[in-house]
N, C-alpha and C. Protein backbone atom coordinates (compact mmCIF):
# COMPACT_ATOMS: atom_id res chain seq x y z
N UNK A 1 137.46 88.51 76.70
CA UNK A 1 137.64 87.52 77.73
C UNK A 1 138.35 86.32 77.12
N UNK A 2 139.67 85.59 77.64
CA UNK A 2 140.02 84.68 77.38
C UNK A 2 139.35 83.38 77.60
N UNK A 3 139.58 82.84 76.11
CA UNK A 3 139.09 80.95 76.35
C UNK A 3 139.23 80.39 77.46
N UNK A 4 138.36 79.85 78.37
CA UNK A 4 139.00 79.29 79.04
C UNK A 4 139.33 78.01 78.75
N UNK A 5 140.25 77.26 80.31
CA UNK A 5 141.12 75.95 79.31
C UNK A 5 140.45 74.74 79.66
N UNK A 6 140.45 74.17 78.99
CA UNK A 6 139.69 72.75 78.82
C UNK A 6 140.47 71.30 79.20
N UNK A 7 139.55 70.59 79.43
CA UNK A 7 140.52 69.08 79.77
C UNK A 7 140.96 68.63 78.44
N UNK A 8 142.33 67.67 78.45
CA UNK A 8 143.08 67.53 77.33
C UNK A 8 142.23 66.41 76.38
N UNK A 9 141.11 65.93 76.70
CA UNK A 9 140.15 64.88 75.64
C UNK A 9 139.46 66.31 75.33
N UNK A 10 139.15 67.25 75.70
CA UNK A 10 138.06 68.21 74.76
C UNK A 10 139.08 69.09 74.14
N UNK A 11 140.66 69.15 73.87
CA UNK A 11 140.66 69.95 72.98
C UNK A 11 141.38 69.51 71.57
N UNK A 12 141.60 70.29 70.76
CA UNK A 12 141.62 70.14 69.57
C UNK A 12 143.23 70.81 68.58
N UNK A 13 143.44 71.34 69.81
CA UNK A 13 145.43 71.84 69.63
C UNK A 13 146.26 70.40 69.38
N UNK A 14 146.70 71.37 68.44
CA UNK A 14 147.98 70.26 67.83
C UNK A 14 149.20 70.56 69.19
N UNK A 15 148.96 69.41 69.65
CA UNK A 15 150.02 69.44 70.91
C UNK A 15 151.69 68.93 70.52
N UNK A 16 152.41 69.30 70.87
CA UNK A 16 153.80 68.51 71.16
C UNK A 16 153.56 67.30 71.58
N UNK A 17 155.11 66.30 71.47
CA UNK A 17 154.84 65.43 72.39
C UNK A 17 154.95 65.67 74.14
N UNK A 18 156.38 66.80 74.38
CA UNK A 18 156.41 67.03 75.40
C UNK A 18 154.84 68.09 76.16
N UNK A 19 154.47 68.91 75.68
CA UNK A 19 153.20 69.27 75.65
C UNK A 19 152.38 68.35 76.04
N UNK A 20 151.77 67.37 75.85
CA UNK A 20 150.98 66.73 75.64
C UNK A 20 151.71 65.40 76.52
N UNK A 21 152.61 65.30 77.00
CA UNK A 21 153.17 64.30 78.25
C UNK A 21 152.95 65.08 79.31
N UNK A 22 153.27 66.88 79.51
CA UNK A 22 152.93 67.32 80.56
C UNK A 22 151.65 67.97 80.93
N UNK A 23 150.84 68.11 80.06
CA UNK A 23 149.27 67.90 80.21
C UNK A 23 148.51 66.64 81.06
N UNK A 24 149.30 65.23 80.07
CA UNK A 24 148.64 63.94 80.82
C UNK A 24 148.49 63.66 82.33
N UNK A 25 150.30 64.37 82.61
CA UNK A 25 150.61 63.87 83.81
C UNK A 25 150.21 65.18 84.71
N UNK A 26 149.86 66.18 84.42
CA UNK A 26 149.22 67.12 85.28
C UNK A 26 147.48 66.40 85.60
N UNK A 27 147.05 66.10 84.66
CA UNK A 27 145.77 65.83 84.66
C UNK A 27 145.41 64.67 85.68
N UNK A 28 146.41 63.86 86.04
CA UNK A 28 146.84 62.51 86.38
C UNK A 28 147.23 63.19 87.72
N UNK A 29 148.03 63.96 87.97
CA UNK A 29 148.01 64.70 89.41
C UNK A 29 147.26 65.10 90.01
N UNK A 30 146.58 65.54 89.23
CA UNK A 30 144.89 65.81 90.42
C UNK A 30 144.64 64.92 91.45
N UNK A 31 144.50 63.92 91.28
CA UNK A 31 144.36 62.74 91.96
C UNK A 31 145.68 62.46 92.81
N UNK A 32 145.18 62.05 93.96
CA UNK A 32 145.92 61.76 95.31
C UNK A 32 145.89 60.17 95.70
N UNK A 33 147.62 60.14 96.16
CA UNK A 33 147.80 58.43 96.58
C UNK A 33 146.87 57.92 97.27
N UNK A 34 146.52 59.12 98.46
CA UNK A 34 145.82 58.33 99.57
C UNK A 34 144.68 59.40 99.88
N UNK A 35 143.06 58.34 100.03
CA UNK A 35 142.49 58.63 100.41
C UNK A 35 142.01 59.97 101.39
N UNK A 36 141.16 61.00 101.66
CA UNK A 36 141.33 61.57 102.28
C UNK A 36 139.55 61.31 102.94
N UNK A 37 139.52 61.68 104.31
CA UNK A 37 138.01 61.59 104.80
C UNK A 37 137.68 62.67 105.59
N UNK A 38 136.80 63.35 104.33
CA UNK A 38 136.21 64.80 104.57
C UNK A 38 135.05 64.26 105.59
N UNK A 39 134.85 65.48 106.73
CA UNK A 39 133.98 65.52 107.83
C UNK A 39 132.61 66.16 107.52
N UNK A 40 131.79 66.37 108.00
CA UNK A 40 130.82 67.24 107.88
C UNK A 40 130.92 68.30 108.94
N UNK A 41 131.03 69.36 109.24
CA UNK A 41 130.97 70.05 110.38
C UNK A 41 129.87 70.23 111.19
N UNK A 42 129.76 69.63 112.70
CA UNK A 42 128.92 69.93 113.43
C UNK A 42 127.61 71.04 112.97
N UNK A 43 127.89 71.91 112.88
CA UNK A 43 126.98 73.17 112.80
C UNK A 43 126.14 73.11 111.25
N UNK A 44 126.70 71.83 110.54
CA UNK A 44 125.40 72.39 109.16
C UNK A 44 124.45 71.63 109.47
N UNK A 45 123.47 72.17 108.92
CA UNK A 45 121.89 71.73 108.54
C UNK A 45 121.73 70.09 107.88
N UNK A 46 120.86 69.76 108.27
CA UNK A 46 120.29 68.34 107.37
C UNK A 46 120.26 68.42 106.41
N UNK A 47 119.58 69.37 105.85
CA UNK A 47 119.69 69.54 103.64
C UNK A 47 120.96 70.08 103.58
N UNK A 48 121.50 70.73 104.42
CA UNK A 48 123.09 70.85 103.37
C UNK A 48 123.92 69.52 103.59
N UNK A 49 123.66 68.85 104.53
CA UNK A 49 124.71 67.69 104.68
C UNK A 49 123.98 66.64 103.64
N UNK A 50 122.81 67.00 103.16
CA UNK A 50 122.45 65.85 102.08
C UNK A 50 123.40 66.47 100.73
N UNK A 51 123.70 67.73 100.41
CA UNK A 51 124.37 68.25 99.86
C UNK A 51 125.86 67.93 99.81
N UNK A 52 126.40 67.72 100.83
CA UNK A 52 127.95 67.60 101.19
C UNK A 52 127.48 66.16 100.89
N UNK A 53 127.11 64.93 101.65
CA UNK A 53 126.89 63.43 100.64
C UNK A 53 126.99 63.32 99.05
N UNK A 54 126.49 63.98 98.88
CA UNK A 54 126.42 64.26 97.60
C UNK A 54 127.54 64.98 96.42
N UNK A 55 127.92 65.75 96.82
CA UNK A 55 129.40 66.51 96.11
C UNK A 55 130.15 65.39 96.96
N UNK A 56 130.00 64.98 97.64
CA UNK A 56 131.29 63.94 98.40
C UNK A 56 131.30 62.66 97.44
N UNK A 57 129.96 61.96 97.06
CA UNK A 57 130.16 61.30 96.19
C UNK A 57 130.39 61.23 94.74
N UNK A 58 130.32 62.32 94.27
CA UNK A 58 130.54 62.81 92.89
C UNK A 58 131.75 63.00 93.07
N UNK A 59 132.93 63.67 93.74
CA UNK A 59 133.88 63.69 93.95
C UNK A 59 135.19 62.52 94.11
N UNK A 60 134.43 61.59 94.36
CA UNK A 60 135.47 60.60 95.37
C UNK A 60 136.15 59.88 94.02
N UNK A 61 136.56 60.21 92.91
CA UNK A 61 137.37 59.77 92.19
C UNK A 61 138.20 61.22 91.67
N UNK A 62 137.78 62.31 91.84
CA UNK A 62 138.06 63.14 91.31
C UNK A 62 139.27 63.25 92.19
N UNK A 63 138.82 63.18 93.74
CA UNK A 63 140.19 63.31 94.48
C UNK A 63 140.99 65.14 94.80
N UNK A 64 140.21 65.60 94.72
CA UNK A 64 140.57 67.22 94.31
C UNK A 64 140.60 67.89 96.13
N UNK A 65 139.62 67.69 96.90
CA UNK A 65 139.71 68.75 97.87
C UNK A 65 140.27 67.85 99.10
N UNK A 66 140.58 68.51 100.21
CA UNK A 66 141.57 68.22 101.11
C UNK A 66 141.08 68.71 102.22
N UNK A 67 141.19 68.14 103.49
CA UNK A 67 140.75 68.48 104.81
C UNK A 67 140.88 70.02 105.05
N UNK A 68 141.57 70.92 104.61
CA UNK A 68 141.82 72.40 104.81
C UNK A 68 140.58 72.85 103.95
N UNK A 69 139.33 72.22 103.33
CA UNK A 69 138.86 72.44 102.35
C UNK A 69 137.14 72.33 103.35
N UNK A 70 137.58 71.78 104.39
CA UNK A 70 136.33 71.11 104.95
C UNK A 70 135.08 72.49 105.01
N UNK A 71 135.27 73.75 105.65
CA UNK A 71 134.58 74.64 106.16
C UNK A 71 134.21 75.42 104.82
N UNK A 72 135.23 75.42 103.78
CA UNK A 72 134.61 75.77 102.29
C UNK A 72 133.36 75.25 101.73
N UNK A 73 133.61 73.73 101.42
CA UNK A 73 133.33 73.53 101.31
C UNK A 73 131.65 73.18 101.94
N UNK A 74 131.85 73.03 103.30
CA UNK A 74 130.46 73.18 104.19
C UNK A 74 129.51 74.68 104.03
N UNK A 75 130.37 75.53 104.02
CA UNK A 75 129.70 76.97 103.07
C UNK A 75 129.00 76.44 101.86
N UNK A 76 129.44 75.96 100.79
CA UNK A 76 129.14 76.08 99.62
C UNK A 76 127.89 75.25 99.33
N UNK A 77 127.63 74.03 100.24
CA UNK A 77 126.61 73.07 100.57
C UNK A 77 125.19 74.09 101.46
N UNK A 78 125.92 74.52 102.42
CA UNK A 78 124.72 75.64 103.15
C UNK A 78 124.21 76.31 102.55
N UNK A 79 124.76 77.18 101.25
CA UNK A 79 124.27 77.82 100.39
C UNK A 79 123.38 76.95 99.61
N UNK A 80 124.16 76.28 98.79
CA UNK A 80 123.39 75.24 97.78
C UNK A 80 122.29 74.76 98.70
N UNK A 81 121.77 74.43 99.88
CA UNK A 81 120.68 73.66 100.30
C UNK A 81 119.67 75.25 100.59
N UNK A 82 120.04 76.28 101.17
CA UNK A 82 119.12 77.54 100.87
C UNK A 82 118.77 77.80 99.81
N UNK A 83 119.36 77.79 98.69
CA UNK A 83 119.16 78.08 97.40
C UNK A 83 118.25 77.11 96.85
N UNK A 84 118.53 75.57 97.59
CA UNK A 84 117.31 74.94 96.54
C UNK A 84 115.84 75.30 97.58
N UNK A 85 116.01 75.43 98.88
CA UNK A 85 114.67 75.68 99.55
C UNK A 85 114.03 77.01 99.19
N UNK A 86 114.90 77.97 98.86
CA UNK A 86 114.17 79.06 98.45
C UNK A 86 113.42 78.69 96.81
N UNK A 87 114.03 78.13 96.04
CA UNK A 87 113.42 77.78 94.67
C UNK A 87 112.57 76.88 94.86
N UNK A 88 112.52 75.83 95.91
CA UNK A 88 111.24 75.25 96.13
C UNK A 88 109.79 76.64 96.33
N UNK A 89 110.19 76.83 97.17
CA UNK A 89 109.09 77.78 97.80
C UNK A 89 108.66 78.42 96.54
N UNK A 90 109.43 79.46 95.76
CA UNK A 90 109.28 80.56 94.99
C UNK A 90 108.22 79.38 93.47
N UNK A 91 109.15 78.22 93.27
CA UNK A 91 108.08 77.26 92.37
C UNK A 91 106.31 76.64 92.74
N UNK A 92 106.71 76.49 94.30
CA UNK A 92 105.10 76.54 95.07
C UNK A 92 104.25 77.91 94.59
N UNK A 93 105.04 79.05 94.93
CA UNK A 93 103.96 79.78 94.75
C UNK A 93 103.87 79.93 93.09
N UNK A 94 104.64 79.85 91.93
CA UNK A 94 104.76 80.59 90.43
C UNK A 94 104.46 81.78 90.63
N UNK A 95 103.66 82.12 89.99
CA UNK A 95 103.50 83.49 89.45
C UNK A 95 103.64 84.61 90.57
N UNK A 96 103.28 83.89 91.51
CA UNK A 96 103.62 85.21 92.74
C UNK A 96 104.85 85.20 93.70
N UNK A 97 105.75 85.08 92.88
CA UNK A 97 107.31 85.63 93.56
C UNK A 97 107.52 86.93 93.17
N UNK A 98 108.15 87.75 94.36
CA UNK A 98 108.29 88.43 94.34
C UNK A 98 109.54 89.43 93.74
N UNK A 99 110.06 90.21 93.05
CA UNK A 99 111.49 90.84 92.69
C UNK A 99 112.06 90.53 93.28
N UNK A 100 111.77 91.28 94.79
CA UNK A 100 113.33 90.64 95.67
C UNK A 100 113.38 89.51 96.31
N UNK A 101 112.17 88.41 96.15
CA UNK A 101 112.40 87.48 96.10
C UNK A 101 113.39 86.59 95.16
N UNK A 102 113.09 86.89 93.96
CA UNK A 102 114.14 86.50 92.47
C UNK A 102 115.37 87.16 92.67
N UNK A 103 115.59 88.03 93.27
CA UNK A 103 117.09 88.88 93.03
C UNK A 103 118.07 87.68 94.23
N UNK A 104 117.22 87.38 95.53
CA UNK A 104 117.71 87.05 96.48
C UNK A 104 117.55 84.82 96.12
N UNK A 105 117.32 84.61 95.11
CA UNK A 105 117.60 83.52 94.72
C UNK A 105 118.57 83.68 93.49
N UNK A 106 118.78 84.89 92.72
CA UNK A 106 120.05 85.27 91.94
C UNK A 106 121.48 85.07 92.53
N UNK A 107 121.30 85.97 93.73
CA UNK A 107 122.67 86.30 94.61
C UNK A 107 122.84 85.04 95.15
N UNK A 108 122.17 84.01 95.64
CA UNK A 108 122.72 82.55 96.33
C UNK A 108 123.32 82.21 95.12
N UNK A 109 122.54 82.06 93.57
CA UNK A 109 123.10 81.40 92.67
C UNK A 109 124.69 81.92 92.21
N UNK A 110 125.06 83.18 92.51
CA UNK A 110 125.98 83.92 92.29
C UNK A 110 127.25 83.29 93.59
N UNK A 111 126.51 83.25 95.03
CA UNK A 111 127.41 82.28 95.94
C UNK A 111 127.59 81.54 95.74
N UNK A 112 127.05 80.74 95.27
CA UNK A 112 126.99 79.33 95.13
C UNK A 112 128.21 78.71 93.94
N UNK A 113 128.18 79.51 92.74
CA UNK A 113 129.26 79.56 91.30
C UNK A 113 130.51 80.29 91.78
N UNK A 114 129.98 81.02 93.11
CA UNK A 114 131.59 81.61 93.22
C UNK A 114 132.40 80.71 94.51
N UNK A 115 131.78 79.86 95.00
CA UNK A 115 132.20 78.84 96.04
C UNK A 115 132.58 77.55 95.07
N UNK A 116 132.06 77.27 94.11
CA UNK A 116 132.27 76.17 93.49
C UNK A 116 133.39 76.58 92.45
N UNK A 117 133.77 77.67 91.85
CA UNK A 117 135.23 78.16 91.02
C UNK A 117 135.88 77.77 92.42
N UNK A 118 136.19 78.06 93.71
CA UNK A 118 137.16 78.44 94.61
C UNK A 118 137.39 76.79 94.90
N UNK A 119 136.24 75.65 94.97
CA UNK A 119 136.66 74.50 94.99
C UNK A 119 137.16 73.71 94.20
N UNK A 120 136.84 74.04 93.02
CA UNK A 120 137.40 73.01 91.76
C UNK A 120 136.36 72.43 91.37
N UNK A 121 134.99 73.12 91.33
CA UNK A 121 133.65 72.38 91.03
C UNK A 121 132.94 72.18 89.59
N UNK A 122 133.93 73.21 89.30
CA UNK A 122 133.33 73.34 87.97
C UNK A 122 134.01 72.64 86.95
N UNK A 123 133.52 72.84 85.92
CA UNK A 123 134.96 72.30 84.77
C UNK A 123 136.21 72.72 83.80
N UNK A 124 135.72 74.04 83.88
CA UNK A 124 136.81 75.39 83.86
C UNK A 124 137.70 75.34 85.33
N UNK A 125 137.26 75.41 86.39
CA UNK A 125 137.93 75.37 87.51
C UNK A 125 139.51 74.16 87.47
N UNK A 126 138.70 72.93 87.03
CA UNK A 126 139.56 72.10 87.20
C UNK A 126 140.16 72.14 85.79
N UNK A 127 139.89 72.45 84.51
CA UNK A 127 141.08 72.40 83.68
C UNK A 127 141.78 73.49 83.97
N UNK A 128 141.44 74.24 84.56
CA UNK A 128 142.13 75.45 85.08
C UNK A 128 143.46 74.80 86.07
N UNK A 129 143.12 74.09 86.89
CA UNK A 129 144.17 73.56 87.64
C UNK A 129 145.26 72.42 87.08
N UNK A 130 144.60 71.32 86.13
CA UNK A 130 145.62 70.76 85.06
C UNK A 130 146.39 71.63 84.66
N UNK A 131 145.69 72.90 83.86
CA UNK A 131 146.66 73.56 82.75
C UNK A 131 147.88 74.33 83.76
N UNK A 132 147.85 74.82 84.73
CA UNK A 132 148.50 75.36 85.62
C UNK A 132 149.57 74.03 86.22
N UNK A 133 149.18 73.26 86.42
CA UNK A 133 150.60 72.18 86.51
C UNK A 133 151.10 71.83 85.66
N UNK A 134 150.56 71.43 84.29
CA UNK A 134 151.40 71.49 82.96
C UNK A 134 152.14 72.23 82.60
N UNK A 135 151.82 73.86 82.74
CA UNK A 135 152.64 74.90 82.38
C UNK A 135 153.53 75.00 83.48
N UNK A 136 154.01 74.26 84.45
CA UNK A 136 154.92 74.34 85.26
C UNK A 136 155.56 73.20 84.89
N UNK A 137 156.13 72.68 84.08
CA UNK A 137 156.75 72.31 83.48
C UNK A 137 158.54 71.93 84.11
N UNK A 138 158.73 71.30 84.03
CA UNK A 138 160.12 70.74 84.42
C UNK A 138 161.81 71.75 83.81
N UNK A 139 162.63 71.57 84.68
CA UNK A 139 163.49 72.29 83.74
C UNK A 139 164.14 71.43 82.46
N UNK A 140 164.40 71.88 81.44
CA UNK A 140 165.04 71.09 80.91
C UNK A 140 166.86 71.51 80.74
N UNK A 141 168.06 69.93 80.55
CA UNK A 141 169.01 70.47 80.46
C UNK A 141 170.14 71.43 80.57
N UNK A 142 169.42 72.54 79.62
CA UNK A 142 170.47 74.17 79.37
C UNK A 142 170.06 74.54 80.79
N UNK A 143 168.82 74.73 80.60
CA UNK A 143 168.25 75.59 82.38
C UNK A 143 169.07 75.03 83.33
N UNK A 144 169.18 73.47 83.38
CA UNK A 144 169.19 73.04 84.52
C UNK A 144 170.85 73.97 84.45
N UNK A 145 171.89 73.45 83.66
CA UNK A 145 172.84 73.64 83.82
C UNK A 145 173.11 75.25 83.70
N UNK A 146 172.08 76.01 83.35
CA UNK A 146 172.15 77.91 83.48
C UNK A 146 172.10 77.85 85.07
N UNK A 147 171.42 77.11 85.79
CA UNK A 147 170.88 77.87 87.38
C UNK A 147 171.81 77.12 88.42
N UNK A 148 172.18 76.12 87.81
CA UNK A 148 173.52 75.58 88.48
C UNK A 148 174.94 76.68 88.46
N UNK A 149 175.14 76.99 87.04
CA UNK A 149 176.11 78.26 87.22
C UNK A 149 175.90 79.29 88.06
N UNK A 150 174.64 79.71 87.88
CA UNK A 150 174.21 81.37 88.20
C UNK A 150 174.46 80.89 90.42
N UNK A 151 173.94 79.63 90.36
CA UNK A 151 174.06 79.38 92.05
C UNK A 151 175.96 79.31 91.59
N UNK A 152 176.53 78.99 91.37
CA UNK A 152 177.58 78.21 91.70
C UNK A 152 178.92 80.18 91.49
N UNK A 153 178.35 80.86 90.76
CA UNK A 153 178.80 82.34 90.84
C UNK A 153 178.21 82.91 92.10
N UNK A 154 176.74 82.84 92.35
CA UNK A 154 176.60 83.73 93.65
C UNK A 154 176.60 83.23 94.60
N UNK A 155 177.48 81.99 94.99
CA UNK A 155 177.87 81.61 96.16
C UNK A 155 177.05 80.95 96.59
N UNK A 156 175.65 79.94 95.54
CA UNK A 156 174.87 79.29 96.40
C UNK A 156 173.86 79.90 97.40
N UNK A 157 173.81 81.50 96.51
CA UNK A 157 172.74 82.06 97.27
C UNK A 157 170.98 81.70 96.38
């Protein structure tokens, strides 16, 4: 399994300078000019919307998710607020939870990590998304002036 990639203060690669300018400014892109104001959707529950308050405020510098994000994200809160009511319960009783009681507080935990990779929740998630705008990288020079020819032979196709 590959490393995964890390934010550019946790790693330890001898970077370029250009490397290491398009790391900054990817990292620096995450973040959006303008404000955005995520909704709660009608249909969730009271403990998940204490949930969505909550990732909403941990978030609000991070700047990462976007109104197309709203109903994901309201999933991932519905889960997370079942998941902690079922671990309440299962801690009330201790010793007498049941297997498929534990399997069926496994599988939320399993929704729950796989809704939060798909948002950018994690911290692999999001150096995942830096490193992916860094490595998109700008053209430089030769390129620019290779794809200018190659258009300027096929007719600007």
């Amino acid at each position: 399994m590959p490393t995964p990639p890390k934010r550019l203060a946790n790693t330890s690669k001898h970077w370029t300078k250009k490397q290491l300018d398009a790391r900054q400014q990817a990292e620096q892109g995450l973040k959006r000019p303008a404000r955005v104001a995520l909704r709660a959707p009608a249909w969730l529950g009271q403990d998940a919307r204490k949930v969505w308050n909550s990732v909403k405020r941990k978030l609000r510098d991070v700047e990462l998710l976007d109104s197309l994000d709203v109903d994901m994200l309201a999933i991932y809160c519905d889960l997370q607020a079942r998941y902690q009511a079922l671990g309440k319960k299962l801690n009330q009783l201790e010793n007498m939870a049941s297997d498929d009681e534990i399997k069926q507080l496994q599988a939320w935990a399993r929704n729950i990590l796989s809704y939060a990779e798909k948002l950018g929740l994690t911290p692999n998630s999001r150096a995942r998304l830096a490193k992916k705008k860094a490595e998109a990288e700008p053209l430089d020079d030769m390129d620019q002036i290779l794809n200018d020819v190659d258009q300027f032979i096929n007719g600007g196709q």
